[in-house]
PDB file of N, CA and C in Angstrom:
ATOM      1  N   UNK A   1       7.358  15.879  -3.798  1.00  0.00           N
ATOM      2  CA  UNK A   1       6.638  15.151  -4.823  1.00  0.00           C
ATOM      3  C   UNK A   1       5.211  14.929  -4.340  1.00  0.00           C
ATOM      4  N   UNK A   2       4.104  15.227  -5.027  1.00  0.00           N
ATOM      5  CA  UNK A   2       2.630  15.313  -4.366  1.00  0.00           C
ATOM      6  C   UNK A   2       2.755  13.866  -4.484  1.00  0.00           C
ATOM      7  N   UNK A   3       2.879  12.705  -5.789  1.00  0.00           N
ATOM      8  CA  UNK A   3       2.769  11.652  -5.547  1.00  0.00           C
ATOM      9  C   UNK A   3       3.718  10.344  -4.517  1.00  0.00           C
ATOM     10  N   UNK A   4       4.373  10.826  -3.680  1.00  0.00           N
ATOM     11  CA  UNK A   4       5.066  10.162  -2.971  1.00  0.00           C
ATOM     12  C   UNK A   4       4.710   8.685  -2.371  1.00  0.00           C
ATOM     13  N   UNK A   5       3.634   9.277  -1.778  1.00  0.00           N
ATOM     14  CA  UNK A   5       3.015   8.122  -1.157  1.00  0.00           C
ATOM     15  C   UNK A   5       1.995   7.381  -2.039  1.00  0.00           C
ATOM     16  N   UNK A   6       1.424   7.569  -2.766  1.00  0.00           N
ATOM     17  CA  UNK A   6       1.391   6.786  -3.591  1.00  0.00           C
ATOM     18  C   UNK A   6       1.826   5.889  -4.387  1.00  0.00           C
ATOM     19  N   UNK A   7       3.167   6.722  -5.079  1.00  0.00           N
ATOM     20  CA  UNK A   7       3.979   5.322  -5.737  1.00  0.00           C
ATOM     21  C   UNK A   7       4.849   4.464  -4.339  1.00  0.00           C
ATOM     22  N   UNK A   8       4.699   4.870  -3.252  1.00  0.00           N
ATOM     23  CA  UNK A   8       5.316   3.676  -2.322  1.00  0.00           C
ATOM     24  C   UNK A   8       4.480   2.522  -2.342  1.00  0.00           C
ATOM     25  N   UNK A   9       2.961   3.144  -2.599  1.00  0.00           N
ATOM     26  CA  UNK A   9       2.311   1.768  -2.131  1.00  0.00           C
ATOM     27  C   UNK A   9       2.374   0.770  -3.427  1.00  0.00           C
ATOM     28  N   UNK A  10       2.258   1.744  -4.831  1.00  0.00           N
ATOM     29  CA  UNK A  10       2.759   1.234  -5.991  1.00  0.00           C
ATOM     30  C   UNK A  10       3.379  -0.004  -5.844  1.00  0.00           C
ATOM     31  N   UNK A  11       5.106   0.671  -5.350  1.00  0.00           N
ATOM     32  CA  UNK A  11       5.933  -0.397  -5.515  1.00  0.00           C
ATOM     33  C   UNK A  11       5.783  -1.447  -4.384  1.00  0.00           C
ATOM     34  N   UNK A  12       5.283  -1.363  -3.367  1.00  0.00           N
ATOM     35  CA  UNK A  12       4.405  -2.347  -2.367  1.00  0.00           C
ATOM     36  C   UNK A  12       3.860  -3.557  -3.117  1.00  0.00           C
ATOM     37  N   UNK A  13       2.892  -2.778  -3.691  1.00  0.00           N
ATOM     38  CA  UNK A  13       2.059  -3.776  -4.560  1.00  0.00           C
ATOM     39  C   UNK A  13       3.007  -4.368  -5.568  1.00  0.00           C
ATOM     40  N   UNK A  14       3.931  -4.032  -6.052  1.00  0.00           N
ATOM     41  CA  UNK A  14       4.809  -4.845  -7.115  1.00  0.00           C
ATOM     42  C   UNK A  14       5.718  -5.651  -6.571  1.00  0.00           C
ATOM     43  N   UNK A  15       6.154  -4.911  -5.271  1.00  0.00           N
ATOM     44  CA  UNK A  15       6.772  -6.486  -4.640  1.00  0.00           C
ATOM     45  C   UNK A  15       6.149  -7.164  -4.015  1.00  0.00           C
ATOM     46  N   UNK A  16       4.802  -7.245  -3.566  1.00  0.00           N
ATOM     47  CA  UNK A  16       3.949  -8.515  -3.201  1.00  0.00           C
ATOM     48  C   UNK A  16       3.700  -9.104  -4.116  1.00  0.00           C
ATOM     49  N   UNK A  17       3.482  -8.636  -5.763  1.00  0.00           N
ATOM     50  CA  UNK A  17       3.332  -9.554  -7.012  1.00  0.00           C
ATOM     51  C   UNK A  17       4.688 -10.402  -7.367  1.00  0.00           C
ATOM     52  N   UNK A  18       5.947  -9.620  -6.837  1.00  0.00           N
ATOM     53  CA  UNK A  18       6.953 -10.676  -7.356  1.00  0.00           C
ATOM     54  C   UNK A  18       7.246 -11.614  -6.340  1.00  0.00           C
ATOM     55  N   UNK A  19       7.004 -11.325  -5.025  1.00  0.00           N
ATOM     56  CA  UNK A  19       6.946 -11.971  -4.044  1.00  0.00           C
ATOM     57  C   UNK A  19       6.142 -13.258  -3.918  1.00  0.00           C
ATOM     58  N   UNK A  20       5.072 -13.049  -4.550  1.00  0.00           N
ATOM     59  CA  UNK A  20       3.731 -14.142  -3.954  1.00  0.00           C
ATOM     60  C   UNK A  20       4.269 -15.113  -5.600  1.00  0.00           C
ATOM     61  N   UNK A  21       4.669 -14.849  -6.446  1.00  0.00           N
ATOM     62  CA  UNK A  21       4.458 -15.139  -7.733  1.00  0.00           C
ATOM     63  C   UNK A  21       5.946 -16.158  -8.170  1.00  0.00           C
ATOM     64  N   UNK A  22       7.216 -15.633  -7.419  1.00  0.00           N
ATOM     65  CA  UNK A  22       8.383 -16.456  -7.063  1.00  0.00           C
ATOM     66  C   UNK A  22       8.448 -17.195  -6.324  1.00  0.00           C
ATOM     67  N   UNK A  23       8.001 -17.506  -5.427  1.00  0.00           N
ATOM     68  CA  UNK A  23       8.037 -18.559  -4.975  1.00  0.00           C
ATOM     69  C   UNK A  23       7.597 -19.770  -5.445  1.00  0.00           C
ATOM     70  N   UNK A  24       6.059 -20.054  -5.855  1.00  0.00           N
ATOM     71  CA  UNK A  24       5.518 -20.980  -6.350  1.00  0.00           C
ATOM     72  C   UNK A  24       4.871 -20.954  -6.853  1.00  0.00           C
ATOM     73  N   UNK A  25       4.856 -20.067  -7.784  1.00  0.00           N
ATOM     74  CA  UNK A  25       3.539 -19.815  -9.085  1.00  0.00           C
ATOM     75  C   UNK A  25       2.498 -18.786  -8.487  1.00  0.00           C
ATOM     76  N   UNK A  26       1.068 -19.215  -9.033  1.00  0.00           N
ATOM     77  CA  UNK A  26       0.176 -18.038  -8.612  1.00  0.00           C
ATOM     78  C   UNK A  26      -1.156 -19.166  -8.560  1.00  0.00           C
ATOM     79  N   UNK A  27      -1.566 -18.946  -7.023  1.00  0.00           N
ATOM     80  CA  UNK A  27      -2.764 -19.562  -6.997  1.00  0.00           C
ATOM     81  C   UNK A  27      -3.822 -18.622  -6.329  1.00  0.00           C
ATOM     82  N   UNK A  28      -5.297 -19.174  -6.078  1.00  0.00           N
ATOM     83  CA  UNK A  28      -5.988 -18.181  -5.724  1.00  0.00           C
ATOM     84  C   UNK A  28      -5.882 -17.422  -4.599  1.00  0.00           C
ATOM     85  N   UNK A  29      -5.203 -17.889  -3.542  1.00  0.00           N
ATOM     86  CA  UNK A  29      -4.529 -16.610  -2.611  1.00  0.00           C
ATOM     87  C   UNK A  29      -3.722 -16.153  -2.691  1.00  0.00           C
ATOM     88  N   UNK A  30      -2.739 -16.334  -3.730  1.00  0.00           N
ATOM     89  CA  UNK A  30      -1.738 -14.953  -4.288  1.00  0.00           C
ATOM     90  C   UNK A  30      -2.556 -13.961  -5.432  1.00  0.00           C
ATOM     91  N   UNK A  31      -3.369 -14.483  -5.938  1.00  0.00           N
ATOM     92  CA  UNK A  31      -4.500 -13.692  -6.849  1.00  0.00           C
ATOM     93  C   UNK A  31      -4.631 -12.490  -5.749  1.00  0.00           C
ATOM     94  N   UNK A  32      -5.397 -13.237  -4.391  1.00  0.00           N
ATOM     95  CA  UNK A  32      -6.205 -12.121  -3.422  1.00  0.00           C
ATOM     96  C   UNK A  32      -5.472 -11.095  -3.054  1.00  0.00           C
ATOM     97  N   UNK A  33      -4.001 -11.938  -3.209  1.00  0.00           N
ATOM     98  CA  UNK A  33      -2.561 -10.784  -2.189  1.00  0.00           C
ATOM     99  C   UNK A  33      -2.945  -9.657  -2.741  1.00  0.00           C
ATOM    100  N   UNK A  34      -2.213  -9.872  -4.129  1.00  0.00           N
ATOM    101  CA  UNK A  34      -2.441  -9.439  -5.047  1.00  0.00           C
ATOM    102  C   UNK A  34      -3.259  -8.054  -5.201  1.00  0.00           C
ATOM    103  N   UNK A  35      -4.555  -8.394  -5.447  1.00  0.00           N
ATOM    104  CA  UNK A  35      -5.537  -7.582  -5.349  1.00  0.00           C
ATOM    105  C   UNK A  35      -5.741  -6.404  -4.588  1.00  0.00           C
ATOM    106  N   UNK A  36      -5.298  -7.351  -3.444  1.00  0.00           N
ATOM    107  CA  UNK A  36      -5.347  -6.123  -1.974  1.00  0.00           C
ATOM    108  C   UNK A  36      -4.122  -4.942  -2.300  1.00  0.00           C
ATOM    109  N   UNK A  37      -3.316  -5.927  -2.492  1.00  0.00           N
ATOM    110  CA  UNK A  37      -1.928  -4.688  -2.505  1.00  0.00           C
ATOM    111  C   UNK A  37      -2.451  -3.789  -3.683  1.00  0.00           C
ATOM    112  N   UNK A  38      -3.082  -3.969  -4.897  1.00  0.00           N
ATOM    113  CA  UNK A  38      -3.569  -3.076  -5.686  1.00  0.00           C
ATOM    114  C   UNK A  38      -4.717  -2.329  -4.935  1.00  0.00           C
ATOM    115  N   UNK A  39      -5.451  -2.480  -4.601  1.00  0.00           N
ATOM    116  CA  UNK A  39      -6.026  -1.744  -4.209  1.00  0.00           C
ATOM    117  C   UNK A  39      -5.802  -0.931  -3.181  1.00  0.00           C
ATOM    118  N   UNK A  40      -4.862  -1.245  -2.086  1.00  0.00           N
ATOM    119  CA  UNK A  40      -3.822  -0.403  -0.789  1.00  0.00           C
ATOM    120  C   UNK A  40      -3.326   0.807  -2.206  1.00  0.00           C
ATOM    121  N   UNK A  41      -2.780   0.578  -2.904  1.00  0.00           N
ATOM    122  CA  UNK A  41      -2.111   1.925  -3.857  1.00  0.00           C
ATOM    123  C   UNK A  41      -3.121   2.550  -4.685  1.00  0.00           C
ATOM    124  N   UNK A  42      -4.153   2.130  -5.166  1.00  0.00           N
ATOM    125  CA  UNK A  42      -5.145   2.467  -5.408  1.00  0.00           C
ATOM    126  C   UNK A  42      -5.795   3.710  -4.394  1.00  0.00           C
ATOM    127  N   UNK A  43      -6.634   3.561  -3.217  1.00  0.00           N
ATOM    128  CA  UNK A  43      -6.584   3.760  -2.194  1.00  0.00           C
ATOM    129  C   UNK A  43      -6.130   5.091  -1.646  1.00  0.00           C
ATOM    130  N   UNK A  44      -4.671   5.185  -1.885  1.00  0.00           N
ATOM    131  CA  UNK A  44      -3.698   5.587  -1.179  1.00  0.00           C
ATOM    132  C   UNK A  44      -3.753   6.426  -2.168  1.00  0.00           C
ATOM    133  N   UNK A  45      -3.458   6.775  -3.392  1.00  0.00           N
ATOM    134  CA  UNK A  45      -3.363   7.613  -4.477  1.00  0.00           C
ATOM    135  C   UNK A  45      -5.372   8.312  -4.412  1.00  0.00           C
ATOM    136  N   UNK A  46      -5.913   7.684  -4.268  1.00  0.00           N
ATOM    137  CA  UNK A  46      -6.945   8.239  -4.398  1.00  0.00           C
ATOM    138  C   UNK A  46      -7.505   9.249  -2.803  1.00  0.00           C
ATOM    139  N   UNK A  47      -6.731   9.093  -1.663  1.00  0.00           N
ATOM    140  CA  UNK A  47      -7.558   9.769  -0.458  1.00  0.00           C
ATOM    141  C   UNK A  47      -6.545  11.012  -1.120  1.00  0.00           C
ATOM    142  N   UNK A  48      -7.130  11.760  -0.874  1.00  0.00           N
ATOM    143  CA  UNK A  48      -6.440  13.284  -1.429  1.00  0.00           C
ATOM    144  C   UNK A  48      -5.539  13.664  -0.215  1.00  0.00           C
ATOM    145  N   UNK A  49      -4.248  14.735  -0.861  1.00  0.00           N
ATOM    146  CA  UNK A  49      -3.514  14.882  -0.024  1.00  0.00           C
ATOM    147  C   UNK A  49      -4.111  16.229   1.130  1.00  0.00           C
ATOM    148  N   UNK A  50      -4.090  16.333   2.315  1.00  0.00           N
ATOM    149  CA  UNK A  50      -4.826  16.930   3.178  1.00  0.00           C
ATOM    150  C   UNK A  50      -3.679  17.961   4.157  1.00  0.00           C
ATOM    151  N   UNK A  51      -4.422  18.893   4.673  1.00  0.00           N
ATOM    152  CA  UNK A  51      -3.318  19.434   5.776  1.00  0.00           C
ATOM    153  C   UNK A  51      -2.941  18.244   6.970  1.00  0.00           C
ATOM    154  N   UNK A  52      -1.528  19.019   6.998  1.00  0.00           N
ATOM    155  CA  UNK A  52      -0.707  17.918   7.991  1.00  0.00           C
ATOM    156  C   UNK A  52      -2.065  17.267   9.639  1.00  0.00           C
ATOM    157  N   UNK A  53      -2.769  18.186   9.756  1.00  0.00           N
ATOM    158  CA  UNK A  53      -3.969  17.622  10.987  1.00  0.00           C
ATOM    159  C   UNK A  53      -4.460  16.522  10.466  1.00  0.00           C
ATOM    160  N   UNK A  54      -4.409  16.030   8.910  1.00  0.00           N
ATOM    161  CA  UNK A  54      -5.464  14.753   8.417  1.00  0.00           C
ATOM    162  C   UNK A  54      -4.292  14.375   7.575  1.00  0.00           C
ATOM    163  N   UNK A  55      -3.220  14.235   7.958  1.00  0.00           N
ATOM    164  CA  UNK A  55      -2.022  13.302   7.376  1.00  0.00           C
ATOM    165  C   UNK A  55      -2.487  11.976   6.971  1.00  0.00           C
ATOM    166  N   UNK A  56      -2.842  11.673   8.233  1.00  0.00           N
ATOM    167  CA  UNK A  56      -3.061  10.003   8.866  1.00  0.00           C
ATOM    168  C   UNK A  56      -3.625   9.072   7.904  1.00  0.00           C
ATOM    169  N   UNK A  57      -4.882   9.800   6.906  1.00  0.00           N
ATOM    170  CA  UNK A  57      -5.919   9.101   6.178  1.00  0.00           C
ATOM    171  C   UNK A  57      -5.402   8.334   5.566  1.00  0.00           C
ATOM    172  N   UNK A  58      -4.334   9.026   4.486  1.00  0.00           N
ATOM    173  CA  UNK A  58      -3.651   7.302   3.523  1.00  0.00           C
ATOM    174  C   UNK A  58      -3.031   6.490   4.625  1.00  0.00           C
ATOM    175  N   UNK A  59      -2.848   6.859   5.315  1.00  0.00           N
ATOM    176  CA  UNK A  59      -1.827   5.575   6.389  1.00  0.00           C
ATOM    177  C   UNK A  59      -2.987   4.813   6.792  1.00  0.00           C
ATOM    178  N   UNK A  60      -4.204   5.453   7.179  1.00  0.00           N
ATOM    179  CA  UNK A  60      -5.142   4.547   7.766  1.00  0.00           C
ATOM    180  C   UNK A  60      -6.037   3.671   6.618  1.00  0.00           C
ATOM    181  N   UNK A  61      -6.015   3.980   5.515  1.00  0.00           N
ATOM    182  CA  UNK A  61      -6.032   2.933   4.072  1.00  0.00           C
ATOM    183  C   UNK A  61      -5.561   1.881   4.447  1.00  0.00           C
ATOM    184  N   UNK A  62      -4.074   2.555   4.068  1.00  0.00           N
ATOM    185  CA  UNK A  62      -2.684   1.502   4.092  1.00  0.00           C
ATOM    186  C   UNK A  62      -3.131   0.361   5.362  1.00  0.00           C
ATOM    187  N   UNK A  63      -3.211   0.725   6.500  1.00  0.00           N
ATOM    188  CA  UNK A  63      -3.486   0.267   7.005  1.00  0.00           C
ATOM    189  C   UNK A  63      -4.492  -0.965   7.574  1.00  0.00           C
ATOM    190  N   UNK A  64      -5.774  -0.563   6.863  1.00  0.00           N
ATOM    191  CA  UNK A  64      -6.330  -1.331   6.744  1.00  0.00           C
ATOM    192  C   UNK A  64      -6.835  -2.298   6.237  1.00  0.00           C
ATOM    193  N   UNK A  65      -5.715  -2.405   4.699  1.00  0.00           N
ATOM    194  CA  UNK A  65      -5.742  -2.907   3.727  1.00  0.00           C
ATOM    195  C   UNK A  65      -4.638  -4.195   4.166  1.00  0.00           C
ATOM    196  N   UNK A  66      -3.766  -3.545   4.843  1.00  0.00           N
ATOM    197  CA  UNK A  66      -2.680  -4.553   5.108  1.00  0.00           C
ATOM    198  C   UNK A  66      -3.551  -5.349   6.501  1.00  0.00           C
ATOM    199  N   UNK A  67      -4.263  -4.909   7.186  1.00  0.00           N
ATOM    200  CA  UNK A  67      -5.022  -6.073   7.811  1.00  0.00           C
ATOM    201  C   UNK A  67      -5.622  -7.086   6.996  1.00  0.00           C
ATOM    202  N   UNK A  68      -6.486  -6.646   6.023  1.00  0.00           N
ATOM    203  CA  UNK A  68      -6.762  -7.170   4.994  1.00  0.00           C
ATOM    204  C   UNK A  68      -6.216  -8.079   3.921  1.00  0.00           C
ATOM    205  N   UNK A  69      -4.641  -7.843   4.269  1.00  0.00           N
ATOM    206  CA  UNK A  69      -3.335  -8.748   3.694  1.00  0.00           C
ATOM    207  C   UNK A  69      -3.290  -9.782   4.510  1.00  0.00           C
ATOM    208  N   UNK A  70      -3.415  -9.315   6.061  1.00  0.00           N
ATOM    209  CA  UNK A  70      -3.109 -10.667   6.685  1.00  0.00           C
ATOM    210  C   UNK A  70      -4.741 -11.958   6.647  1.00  0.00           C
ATOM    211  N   UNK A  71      -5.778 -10.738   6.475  1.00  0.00           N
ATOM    212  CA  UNK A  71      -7.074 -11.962   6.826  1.00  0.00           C
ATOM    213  C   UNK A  71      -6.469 -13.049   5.877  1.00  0.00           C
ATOM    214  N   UNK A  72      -6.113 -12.788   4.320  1.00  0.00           N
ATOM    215  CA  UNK A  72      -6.065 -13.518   3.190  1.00  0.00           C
ATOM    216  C   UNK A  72      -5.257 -14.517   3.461  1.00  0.00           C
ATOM    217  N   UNK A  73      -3.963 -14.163   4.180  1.00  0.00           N
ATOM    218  CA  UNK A  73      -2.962 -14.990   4.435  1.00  0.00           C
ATOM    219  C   UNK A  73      -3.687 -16.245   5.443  1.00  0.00           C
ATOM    220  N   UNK A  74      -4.241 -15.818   6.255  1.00  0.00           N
ATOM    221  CA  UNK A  74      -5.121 -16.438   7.414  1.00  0.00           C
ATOM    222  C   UNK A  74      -6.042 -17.743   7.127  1.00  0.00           C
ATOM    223  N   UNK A  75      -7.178 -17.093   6.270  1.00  0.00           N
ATOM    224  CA  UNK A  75      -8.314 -17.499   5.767  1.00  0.00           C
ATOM    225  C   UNK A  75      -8.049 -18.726   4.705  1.00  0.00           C
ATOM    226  N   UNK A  76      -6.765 -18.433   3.713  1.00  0.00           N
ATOM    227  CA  UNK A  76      -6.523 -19.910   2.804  1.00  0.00           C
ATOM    228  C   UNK A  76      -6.289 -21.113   3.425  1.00  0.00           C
ATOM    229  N   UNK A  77      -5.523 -21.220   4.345  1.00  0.00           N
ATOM    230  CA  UNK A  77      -5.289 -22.252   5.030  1.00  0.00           C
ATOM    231  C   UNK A  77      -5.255 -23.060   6.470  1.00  0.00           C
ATOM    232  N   UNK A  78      -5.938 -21.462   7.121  1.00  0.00           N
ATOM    233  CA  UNK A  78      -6.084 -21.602   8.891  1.00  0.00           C
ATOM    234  C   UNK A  78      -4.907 -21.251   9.743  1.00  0.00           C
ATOM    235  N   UNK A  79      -3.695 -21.225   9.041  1.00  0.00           N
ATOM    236  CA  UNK A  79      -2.152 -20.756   9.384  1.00  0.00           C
ATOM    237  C   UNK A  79      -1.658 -20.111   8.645  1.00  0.00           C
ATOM    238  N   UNK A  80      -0.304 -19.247   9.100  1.00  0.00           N
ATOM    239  CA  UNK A  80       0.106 -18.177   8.056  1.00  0.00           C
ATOM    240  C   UNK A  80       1.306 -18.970   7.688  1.00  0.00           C
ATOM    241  N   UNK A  81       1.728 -18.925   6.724  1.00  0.00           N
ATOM    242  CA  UNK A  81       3.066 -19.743   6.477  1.00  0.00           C
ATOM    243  C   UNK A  81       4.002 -18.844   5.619  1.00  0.00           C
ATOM    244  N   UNK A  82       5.331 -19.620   5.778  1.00  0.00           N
ATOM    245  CA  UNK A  82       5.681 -18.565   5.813  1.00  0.00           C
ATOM    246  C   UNK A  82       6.142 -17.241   4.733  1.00  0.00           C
ATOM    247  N   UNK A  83       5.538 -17.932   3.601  1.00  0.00           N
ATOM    248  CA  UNK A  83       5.597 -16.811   2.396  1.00  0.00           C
ATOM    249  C   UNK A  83       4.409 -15.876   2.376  1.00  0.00           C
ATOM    250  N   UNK A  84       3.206 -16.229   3.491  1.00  0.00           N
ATOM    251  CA  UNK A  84       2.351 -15.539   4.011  1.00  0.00           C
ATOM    252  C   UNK A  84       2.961 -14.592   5.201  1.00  0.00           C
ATOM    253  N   UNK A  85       3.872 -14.829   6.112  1.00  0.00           N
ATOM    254  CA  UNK A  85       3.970 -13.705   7.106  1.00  0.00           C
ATOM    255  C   UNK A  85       4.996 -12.826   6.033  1.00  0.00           C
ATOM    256  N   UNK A  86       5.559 -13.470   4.906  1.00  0.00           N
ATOM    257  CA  UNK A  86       6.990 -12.356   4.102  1.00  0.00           C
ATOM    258  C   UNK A  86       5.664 -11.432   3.698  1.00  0.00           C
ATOM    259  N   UNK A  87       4.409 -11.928   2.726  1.00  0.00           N
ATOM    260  CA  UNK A  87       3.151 -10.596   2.848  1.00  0.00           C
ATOM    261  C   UNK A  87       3.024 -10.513   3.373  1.00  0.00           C
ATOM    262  N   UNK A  88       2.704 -10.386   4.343  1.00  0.00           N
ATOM    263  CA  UNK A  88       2.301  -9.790   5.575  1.00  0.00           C
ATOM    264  C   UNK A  88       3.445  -8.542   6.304  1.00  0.00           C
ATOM    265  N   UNK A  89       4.556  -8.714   6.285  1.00  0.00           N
ATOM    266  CA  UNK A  89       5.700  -7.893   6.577  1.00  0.00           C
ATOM    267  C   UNK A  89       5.604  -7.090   4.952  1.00  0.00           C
ATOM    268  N   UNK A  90       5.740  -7.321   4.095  1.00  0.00           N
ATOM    269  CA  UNK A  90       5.773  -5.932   2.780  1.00  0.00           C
ATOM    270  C   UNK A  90       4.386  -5.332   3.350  1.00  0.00           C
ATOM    271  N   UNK A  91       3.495  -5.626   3.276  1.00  0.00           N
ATOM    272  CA  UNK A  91       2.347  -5.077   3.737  1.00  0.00           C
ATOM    273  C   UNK A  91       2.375  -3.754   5.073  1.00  0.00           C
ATOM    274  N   UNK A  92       2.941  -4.619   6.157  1.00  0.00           N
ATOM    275  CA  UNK A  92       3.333  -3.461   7.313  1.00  0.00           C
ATOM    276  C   UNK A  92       4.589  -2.324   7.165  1.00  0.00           C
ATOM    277  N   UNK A  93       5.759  -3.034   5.850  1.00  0.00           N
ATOM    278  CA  UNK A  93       6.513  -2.297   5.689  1.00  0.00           C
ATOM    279  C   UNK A  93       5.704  -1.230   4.850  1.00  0.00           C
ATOM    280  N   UNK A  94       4.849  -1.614   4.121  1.00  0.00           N
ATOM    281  CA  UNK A  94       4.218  -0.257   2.931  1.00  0.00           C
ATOM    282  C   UNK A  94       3.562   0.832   3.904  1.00  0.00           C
ATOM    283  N   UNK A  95       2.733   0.175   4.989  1.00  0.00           N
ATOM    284  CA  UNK A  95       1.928   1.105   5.920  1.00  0.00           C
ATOM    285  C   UNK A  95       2.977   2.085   6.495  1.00  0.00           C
ATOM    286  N   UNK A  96       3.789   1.601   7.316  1.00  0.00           N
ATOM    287  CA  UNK A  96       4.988   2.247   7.901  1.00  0.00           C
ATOM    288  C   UNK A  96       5.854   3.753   6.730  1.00  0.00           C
ATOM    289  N   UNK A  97       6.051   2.463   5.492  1.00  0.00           N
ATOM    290  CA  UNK A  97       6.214   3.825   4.377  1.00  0.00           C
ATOM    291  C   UNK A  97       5.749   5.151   4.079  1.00  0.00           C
ATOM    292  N   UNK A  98       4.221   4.372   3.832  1.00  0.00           N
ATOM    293  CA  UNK A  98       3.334   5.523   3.314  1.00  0.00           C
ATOM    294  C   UNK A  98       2.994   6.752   4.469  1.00  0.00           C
ATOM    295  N   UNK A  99       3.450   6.226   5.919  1.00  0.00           N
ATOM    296  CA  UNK A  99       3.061   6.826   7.229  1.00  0.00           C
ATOM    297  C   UNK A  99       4.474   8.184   7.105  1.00  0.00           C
ATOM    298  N   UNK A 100       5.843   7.167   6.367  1.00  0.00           N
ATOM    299  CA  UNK A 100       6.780   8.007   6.418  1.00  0.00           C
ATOM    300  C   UNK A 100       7.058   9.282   5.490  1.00  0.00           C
ATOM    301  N   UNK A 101       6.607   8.815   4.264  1.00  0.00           N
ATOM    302  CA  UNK A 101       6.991   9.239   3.260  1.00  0.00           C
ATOM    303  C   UNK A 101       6.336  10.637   2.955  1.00  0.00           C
ATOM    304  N   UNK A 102       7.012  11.663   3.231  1.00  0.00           N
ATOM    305  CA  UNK A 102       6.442  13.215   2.784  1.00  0.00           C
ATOM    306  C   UNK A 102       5.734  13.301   1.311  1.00  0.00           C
ATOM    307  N   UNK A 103       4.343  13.646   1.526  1.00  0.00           N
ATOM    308  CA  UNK A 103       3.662  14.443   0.106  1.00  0.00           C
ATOM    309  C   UNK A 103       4.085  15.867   0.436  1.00  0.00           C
ATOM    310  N   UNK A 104       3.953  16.140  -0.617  1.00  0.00           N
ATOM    311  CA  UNK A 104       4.350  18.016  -0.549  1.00  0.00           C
ATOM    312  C   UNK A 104       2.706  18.297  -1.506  1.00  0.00           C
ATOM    313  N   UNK A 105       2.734  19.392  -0.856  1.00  0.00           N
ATOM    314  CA  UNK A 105       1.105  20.202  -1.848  1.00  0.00           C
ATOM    315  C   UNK A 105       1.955  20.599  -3.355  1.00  0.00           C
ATOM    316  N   UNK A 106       0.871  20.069  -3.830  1.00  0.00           N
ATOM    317  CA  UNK A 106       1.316  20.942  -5.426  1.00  0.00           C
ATOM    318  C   UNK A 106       1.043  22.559  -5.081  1.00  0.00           C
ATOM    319  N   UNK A 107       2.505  23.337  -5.899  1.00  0.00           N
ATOM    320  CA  UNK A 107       2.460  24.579  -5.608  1.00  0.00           C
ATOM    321  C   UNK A 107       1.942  25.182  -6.786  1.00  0.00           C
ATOM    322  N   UNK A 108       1.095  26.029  -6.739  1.00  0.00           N
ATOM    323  CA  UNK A 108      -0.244  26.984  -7.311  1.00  0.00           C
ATOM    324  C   UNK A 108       1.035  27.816  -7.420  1.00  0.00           C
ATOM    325  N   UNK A 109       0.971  28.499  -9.124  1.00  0.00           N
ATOM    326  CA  UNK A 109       1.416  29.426  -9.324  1.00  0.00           C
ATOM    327  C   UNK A 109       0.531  30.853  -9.305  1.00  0.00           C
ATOM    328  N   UNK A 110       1.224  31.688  -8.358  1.00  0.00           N
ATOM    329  CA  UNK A 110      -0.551  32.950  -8.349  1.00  0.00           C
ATOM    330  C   UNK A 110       0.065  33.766  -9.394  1.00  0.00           C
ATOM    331  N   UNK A 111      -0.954  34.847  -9.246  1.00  0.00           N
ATOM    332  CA  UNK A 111      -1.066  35.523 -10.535  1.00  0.00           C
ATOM    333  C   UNK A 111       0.144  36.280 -10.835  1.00  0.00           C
ATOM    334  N   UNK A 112       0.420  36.774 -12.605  1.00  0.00           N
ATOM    335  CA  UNK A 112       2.039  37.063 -13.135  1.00  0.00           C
ATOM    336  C   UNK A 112       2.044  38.045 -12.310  1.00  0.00           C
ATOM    337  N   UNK A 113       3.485  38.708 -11.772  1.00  0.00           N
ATOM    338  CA  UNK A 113       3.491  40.129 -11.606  1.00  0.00           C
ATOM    339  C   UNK A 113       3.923  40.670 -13.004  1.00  0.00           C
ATOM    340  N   UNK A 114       3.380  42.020 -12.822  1.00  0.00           N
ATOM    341  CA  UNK A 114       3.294  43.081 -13.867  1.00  0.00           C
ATOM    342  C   UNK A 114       4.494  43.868 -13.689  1.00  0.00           C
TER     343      UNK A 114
END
């Protein structure tokens, strides 16, 4: 599937929205979770798929986006608590995913034989 890793981070991002959003509503640092995890799949769908030597690039997105998960967690309150480290773990689980998860090249049909 060319989109593989992409819809992992997809559903990443949809369980940090049901995640941040069940527990106790939605305030402005589940907004930010939020955001980030959209944009980690964002991101991730957008670095193009590359030969296996430049695999790494969506992982290193992923990656840095989910640092970016934890500043947020960090930055609201000075401590991570603990529906902040559960983002923070979907976050490293998506990186880990997207690191796992095989894209395949879309296969080019060449020309008819005659």
């Amino acid at each position: 599937m060319v989109y593989a890793k992409a819809l992992v981070a997809v559903l990443m991002a949809a369980l940090t929205t049901v995640q941040t959003v069940a527990t106790d509503g939605i305030s402005t640092q589940d907004w930010c979770s939020i955001a980030v995890a959209v944009l980690t799949a964002v991101g991730v769908y957008f670095i193009p798929n590359v030969p296996a030597s430049m695999a790494w690039a969506k992982t290193l997105v992923a990656m840095l986006l989910a640092g970016a998960q934890a500043a947020v967690q960090v930055t609201a309150t000075g401590a991570i608590t603990s529906q902040g480290w559960l983002t923070i773990l979907i976050a490293a689980i998506g990186v880990v995913s997207v690191y796992t998860v095989p894209n395949k090249a879309a296969v080019q049909a060449g020309p008819a034989a005659v």
